[in-house]
PDB file of N, CA and C in Angstrom:
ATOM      1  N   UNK A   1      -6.536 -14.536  -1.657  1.00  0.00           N
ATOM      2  CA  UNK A   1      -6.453 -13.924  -2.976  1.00  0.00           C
ATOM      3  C   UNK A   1      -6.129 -12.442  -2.863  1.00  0.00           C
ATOM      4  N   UNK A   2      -6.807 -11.609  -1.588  1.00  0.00           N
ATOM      5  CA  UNK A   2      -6.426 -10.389  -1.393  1.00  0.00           C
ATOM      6  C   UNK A   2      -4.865 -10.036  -1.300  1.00  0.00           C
ATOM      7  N   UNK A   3      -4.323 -10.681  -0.842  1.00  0.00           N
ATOM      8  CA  UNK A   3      -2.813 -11.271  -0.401  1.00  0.00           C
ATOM      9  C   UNK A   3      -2.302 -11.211  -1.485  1.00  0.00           C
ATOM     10  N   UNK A   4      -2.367 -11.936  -2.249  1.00  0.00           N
ATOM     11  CA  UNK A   4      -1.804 -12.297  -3.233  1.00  0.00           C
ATOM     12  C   UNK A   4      -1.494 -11.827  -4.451  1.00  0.00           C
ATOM     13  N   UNK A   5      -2.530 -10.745  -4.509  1.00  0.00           N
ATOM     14  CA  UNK A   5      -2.571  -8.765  -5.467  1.00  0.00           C
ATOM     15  C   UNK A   5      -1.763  -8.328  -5.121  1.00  0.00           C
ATOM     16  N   UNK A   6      -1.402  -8.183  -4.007  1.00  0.00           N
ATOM     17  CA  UNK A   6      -0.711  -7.256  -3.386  1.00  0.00           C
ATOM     18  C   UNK A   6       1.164  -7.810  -3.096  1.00  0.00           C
ATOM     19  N   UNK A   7       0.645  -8.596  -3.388  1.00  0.00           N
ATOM     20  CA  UNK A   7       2.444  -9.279  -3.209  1.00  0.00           C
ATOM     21  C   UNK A   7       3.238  -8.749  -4.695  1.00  0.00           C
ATOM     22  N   UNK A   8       4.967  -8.471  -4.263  1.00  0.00           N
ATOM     23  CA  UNK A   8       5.472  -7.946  -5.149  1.00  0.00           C
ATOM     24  C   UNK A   8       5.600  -9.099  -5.809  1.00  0.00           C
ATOM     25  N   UNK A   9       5.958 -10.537  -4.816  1.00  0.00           N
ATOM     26  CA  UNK A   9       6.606 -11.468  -5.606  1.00  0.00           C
ATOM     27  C   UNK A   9       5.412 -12.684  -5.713  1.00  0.00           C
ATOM     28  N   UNK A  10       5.247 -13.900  -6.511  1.00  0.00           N
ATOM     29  CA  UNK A  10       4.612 -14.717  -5.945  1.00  0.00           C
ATOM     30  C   UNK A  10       5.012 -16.224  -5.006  1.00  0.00           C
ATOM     31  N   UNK A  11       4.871 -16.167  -4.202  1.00  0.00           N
ATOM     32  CA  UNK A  11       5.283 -17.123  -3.207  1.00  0.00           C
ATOM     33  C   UNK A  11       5.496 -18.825  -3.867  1.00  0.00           C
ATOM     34  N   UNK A  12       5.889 -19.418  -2.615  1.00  0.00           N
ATOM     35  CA  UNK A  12       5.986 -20.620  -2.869  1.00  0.00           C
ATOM     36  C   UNK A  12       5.362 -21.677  -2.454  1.00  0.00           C
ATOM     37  N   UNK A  13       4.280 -22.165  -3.143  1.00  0.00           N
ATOM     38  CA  UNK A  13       2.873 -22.668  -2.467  1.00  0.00           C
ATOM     39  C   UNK A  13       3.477 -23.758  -1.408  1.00  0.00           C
ATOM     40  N   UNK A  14       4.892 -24.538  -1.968  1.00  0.00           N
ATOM     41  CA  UNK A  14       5.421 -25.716  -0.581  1.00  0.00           C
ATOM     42  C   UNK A  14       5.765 -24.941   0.476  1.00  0.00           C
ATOM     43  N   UNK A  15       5.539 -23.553   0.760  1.00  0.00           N
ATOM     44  CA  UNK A  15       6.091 -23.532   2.353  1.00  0.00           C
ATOM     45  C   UNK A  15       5.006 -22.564   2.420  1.00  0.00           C
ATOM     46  N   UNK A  16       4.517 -22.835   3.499  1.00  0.00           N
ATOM     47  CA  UNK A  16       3.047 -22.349   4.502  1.00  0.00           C
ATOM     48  C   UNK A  16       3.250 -21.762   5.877  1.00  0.00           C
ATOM     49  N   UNK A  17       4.157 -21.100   5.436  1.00  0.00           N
ATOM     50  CA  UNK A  17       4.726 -20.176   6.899  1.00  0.00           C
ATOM     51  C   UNK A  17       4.314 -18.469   6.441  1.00  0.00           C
ATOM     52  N   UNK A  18       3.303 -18.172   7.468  1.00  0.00           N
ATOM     53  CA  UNK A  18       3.380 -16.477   7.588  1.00  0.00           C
ATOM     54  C   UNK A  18       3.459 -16.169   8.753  1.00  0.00           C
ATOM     55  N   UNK A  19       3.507 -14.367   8.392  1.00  0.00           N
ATOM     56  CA  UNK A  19       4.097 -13.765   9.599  1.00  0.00           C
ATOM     57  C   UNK A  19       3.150 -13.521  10.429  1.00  0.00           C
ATOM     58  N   UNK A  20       3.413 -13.261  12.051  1.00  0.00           N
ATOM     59  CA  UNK A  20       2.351 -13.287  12.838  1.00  0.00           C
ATOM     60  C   UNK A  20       2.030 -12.186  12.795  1.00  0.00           C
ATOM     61  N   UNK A  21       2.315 -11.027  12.479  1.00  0.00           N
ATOM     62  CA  UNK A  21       1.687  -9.947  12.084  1.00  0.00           C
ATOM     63  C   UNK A  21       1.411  -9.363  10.866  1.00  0.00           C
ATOM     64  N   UNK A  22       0.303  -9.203   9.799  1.00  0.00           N
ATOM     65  CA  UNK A  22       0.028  -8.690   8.882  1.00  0.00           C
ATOM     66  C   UNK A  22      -0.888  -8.002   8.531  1.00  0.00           C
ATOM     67  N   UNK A  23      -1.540  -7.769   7.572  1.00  0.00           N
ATOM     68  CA  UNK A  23      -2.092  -6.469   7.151  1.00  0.00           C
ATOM     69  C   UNK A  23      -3.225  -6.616   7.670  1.00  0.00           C
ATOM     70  N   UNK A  24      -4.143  -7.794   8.067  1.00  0.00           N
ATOM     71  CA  UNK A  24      -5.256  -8.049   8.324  1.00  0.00           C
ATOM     72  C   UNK A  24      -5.848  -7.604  10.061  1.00  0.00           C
ATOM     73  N   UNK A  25      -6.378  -6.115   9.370  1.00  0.00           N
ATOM     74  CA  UNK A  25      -6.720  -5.754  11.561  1.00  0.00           C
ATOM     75  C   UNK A  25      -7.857  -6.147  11.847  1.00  0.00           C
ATOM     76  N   UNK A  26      -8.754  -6.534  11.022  1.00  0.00           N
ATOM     77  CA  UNK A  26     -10.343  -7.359  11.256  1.00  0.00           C
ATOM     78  C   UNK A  26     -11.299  -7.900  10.532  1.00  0.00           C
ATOM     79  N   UNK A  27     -11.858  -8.820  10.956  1.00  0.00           N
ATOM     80  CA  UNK A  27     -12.546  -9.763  10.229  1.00  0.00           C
ATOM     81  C   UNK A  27     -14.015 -10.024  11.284  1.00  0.00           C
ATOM     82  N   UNK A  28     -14.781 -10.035  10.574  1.00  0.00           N
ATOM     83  CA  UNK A  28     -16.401 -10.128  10.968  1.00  0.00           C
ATOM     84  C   UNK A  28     -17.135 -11.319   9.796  1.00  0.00           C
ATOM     85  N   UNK A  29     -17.515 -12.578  10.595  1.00  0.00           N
ATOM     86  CA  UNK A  29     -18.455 -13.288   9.691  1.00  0.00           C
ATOM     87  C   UNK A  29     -19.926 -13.398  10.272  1.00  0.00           C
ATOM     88  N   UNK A  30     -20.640 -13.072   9.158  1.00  0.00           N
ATOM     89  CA  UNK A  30     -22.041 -13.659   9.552  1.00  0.00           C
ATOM     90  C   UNK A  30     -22.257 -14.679   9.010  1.00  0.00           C
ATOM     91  N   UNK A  31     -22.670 -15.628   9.705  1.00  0.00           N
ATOM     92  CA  UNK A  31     -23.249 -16.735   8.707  1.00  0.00           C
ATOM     93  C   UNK A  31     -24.929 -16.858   8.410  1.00  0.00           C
ATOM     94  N   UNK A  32     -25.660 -15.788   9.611  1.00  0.00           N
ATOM     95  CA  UNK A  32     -27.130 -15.424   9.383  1.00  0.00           C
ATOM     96  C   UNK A  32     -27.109 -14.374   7.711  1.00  0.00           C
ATOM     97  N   UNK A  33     -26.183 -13.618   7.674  1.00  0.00           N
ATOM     98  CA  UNK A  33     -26.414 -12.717   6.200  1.00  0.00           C
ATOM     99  C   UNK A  33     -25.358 -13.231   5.388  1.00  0.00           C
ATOM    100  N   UNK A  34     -24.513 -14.328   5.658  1.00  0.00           N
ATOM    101  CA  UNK A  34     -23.468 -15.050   4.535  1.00  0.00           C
ATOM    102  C   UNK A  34     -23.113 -14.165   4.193  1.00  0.00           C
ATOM    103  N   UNK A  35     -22.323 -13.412   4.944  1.00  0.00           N
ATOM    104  CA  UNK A  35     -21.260 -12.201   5.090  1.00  0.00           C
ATOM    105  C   UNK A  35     -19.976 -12.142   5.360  1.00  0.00           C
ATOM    106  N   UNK A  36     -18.977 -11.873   5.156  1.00  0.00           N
ATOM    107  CA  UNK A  36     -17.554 -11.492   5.548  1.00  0.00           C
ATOM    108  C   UNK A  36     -16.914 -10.708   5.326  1.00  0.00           C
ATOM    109  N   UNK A  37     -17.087  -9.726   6.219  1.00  0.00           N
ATOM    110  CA  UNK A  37     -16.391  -8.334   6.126  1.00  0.00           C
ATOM    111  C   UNK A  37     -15.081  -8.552   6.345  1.00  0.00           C
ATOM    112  N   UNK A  38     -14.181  -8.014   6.192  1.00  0.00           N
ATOM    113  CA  UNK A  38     -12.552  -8.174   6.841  1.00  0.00           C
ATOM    114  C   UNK A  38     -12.042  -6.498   6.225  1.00  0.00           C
ATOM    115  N   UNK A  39     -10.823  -5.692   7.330  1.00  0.00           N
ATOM    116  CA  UNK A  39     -10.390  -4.484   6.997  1.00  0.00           C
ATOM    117  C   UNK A  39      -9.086  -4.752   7.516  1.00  0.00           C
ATOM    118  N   UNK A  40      -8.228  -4.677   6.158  1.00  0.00           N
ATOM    119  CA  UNK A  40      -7.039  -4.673   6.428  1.00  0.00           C
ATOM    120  C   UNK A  40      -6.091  -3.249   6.221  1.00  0.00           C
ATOM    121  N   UNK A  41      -5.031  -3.152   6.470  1.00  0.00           N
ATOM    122  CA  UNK A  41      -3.803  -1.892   6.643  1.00  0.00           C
ATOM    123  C   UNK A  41      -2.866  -1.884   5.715  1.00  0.00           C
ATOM    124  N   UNK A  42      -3.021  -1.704   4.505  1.00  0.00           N
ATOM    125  CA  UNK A  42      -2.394  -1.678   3.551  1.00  0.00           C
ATOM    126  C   UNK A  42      -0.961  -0.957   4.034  1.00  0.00           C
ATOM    127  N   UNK A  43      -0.844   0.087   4.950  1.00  0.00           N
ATOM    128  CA  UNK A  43       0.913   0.966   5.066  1.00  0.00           C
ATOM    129  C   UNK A  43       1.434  -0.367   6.177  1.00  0.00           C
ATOM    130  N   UNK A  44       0.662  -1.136   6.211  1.00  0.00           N
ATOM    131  CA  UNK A  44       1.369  -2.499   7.493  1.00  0.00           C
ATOM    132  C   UNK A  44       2.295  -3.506   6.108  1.00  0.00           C
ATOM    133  N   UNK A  45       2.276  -3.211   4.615  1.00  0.00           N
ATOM    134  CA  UNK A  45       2.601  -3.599   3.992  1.00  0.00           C
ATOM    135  C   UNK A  45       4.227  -3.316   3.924  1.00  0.00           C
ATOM    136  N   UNK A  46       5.299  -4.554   3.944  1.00  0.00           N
ATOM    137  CA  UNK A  46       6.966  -3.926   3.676  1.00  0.00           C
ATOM    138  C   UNK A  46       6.818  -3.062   2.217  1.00  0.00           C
ATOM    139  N   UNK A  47       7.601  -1.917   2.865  1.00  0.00           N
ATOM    140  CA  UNK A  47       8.597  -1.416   1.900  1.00  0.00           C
ATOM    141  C   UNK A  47       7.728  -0.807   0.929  1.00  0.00           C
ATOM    142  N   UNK A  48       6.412  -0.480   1.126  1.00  0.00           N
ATOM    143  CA  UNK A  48       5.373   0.419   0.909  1.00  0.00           C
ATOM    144  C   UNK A  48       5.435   0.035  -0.696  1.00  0.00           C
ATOM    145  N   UNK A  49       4.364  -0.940  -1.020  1.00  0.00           N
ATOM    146  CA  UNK A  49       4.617  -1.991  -2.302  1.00  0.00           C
ATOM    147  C   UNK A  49       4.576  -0.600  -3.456  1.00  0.00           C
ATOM    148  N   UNK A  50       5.297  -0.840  -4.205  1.00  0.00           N
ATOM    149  CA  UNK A  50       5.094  -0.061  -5.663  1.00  0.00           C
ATOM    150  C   UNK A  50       3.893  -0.680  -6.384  1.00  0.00           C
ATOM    151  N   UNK A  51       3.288   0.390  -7.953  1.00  0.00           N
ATOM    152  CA  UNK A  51       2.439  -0.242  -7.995  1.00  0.00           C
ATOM    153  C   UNK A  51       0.871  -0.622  -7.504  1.00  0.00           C
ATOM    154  N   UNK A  52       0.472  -0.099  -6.136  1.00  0.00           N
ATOM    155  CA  UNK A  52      -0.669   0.010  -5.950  1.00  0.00           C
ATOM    156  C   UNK A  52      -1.634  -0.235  -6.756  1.00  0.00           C
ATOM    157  N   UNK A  53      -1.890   0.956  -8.060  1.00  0.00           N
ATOM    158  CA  UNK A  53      -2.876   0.819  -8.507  1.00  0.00           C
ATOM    159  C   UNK A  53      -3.281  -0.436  -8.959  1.00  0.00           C
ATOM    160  N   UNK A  54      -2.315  -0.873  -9.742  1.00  0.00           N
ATOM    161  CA  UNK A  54      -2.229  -2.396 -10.775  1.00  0.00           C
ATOM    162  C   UNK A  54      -2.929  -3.521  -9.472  1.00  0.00           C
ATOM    163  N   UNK A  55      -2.199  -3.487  -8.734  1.00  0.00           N
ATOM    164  CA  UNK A  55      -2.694  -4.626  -7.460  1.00  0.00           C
ATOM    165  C   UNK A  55      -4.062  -4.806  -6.987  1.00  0.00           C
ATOM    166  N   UNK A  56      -4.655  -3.110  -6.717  1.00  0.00           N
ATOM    167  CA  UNK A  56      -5.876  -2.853  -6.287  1.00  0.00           C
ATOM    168  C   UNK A  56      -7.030  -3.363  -7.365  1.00  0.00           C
ATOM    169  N   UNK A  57      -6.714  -2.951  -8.823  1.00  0.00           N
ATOM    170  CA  UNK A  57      -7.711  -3.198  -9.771  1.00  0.00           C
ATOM    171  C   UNK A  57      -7.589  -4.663  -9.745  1.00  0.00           C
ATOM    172  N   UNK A  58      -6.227  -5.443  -9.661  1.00  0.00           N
ATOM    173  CA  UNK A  58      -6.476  -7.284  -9.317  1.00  0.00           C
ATOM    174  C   UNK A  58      -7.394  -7.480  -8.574  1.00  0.00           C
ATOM    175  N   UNK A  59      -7.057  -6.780  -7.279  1.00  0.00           N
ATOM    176  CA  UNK A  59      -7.966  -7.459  -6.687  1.00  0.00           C
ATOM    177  C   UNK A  59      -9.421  -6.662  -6.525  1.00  0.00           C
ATOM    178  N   UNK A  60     -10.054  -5.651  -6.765  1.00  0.00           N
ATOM    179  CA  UNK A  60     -11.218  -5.761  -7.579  1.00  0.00           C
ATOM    180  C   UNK A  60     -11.807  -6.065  -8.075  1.00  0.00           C
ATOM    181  N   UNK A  61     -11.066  -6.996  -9.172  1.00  0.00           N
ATOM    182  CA  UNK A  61     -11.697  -7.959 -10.544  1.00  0.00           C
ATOM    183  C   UNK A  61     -12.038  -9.399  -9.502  1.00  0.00           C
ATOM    184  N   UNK A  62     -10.663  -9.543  -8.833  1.00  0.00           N
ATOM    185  CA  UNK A  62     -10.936 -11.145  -7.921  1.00  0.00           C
ATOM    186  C   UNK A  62     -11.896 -10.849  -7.497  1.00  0.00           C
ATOM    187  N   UNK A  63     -12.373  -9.768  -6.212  1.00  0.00           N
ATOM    188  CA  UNK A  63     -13.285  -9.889  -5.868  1.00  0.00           C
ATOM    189  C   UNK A  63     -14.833  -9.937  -6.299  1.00  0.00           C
ATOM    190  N   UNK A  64     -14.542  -9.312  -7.219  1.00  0.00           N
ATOM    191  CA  UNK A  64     -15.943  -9.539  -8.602  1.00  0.00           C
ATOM    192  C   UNK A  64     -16.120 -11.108  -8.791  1.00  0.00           C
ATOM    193  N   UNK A  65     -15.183 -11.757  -9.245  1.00  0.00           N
ATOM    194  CA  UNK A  65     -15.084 -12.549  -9.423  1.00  0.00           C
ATOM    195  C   UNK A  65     -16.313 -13.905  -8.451  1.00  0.00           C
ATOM    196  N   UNK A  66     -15.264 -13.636  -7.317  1.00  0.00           N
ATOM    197  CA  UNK A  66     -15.713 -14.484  -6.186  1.00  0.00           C
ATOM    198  C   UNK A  66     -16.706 -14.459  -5.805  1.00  0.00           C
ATOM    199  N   UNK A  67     -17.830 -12.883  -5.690  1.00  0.00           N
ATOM    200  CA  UNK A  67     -18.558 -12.781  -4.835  1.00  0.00           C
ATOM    201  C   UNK A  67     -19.748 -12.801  -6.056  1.00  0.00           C
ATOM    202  N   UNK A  68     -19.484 -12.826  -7.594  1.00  0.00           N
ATOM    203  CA  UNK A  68     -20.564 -13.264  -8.522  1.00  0.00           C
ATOM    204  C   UNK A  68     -20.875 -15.331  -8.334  1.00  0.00           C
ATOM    205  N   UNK A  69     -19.703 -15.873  -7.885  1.00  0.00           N
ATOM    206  CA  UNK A  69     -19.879 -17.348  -7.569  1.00  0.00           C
ATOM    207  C   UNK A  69     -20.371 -17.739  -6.531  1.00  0.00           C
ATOM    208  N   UNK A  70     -20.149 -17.088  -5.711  1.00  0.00           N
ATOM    209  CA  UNK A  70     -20.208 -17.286  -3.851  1.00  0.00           C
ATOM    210  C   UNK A  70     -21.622 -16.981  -3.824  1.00  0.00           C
ATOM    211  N   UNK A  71     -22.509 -17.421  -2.958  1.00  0.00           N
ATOM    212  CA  UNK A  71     -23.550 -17.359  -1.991  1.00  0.00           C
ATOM    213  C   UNK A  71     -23.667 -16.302  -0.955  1.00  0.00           C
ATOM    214  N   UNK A  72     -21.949 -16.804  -0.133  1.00  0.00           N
ATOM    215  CA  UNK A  72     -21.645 -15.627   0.286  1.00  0.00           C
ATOM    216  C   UNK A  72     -20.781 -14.399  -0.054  1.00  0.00           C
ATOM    217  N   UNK A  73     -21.232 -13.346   0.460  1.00  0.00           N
ATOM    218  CA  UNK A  73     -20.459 -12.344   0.053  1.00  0.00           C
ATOM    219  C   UNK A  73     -19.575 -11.693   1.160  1.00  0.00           C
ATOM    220  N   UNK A  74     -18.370 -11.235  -0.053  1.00  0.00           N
ATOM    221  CA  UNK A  74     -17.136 -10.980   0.710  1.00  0.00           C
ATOM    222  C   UNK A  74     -16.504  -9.118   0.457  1.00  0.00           C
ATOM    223  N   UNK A  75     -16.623  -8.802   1.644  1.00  0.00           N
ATOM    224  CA  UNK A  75     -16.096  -7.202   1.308  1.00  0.00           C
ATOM    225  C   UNK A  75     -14.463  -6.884   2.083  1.00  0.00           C
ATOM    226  N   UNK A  76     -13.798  -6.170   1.994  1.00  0.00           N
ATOM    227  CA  UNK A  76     -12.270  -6.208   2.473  1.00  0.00           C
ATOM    228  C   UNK A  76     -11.878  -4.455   2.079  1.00  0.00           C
ATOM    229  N   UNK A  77     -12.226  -3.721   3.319  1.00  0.00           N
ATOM    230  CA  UNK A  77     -12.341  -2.515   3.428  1.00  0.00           C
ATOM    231  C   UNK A  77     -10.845  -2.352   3.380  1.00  0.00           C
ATOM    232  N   UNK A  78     -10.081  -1.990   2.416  1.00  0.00           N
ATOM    233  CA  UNK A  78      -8.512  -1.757   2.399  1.00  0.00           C
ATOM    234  C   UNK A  78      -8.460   0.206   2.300  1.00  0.00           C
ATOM    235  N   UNK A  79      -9.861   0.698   2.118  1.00  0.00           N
ATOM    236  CA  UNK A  79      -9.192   2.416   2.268  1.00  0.00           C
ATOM    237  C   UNK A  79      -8.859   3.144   3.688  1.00  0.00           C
ATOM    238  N   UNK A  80     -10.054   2.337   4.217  1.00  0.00           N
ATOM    239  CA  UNK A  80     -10.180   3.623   5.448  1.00  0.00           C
ATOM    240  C   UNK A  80      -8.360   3.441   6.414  1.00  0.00           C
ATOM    241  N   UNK A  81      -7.510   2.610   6.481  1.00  0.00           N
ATOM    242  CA  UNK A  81      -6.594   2.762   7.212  1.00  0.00           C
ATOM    243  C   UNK A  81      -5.352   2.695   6.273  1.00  0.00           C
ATOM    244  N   UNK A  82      -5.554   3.349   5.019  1.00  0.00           N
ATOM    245  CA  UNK A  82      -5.062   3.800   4.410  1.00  0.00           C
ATOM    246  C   UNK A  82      -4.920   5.300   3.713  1.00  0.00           C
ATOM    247  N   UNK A  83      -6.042   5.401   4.402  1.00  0.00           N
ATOM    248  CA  UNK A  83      -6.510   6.785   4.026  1.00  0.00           C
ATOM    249  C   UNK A  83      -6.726   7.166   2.397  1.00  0.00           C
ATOM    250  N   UNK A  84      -7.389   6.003   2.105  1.00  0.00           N
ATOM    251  CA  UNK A  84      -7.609   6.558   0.766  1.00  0.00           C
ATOM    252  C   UNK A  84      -9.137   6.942   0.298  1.00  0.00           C
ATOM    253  N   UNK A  85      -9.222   8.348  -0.481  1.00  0.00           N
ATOM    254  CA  UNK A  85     -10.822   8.109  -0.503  1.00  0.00           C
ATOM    255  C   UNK A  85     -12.336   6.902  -1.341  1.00  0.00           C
ATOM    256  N   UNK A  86     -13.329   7.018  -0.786  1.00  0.00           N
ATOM    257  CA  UNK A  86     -13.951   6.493  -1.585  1.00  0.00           C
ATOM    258  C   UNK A  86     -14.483   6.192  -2.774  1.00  0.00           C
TER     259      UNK A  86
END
């Protein structure tokens, strides 16, 4: 879903091919604190997406979303290797 804010276009759910390198530089699960951290690289993004803001508040809301349903909770540190502040 993080992915998917951030895309200019929306994909085509029949083909399930990605690239072997993308924005995602780490991921940490606990399953003792039903946790999942993940920190991805937003400038690893093509063509330096226009738009930002609109994308970021998507996926804000998703993540609201998810982590008011979920058990577990999900965080996705997208500033620090972006350099954006807190």
């Amino acid at each position: 879903m993080f992915v998917d804010c951030l895309q200019d276009d929306r994909r085509d759910i029949s083909v399930s091919r990605f690239k072997r390198h993308g924005i995602l530089a780490s991921i940490k699960i606990s399953s003792q604190h039903r946790t999942v951290k993940a920190q991805v690289c937003l400038p690893e993004v093509p063509n330096k997406i226009k738009g930002w803001p609109g994308r970021i508040a998507e996926y804000e809301s998703v993540m609201e979303w998810i982590n008011a349903k979920s058990e577990t909770k999900f965080t996705i540190d997208y500033r620090s290797r972006a350099n954006l502040p807190d």
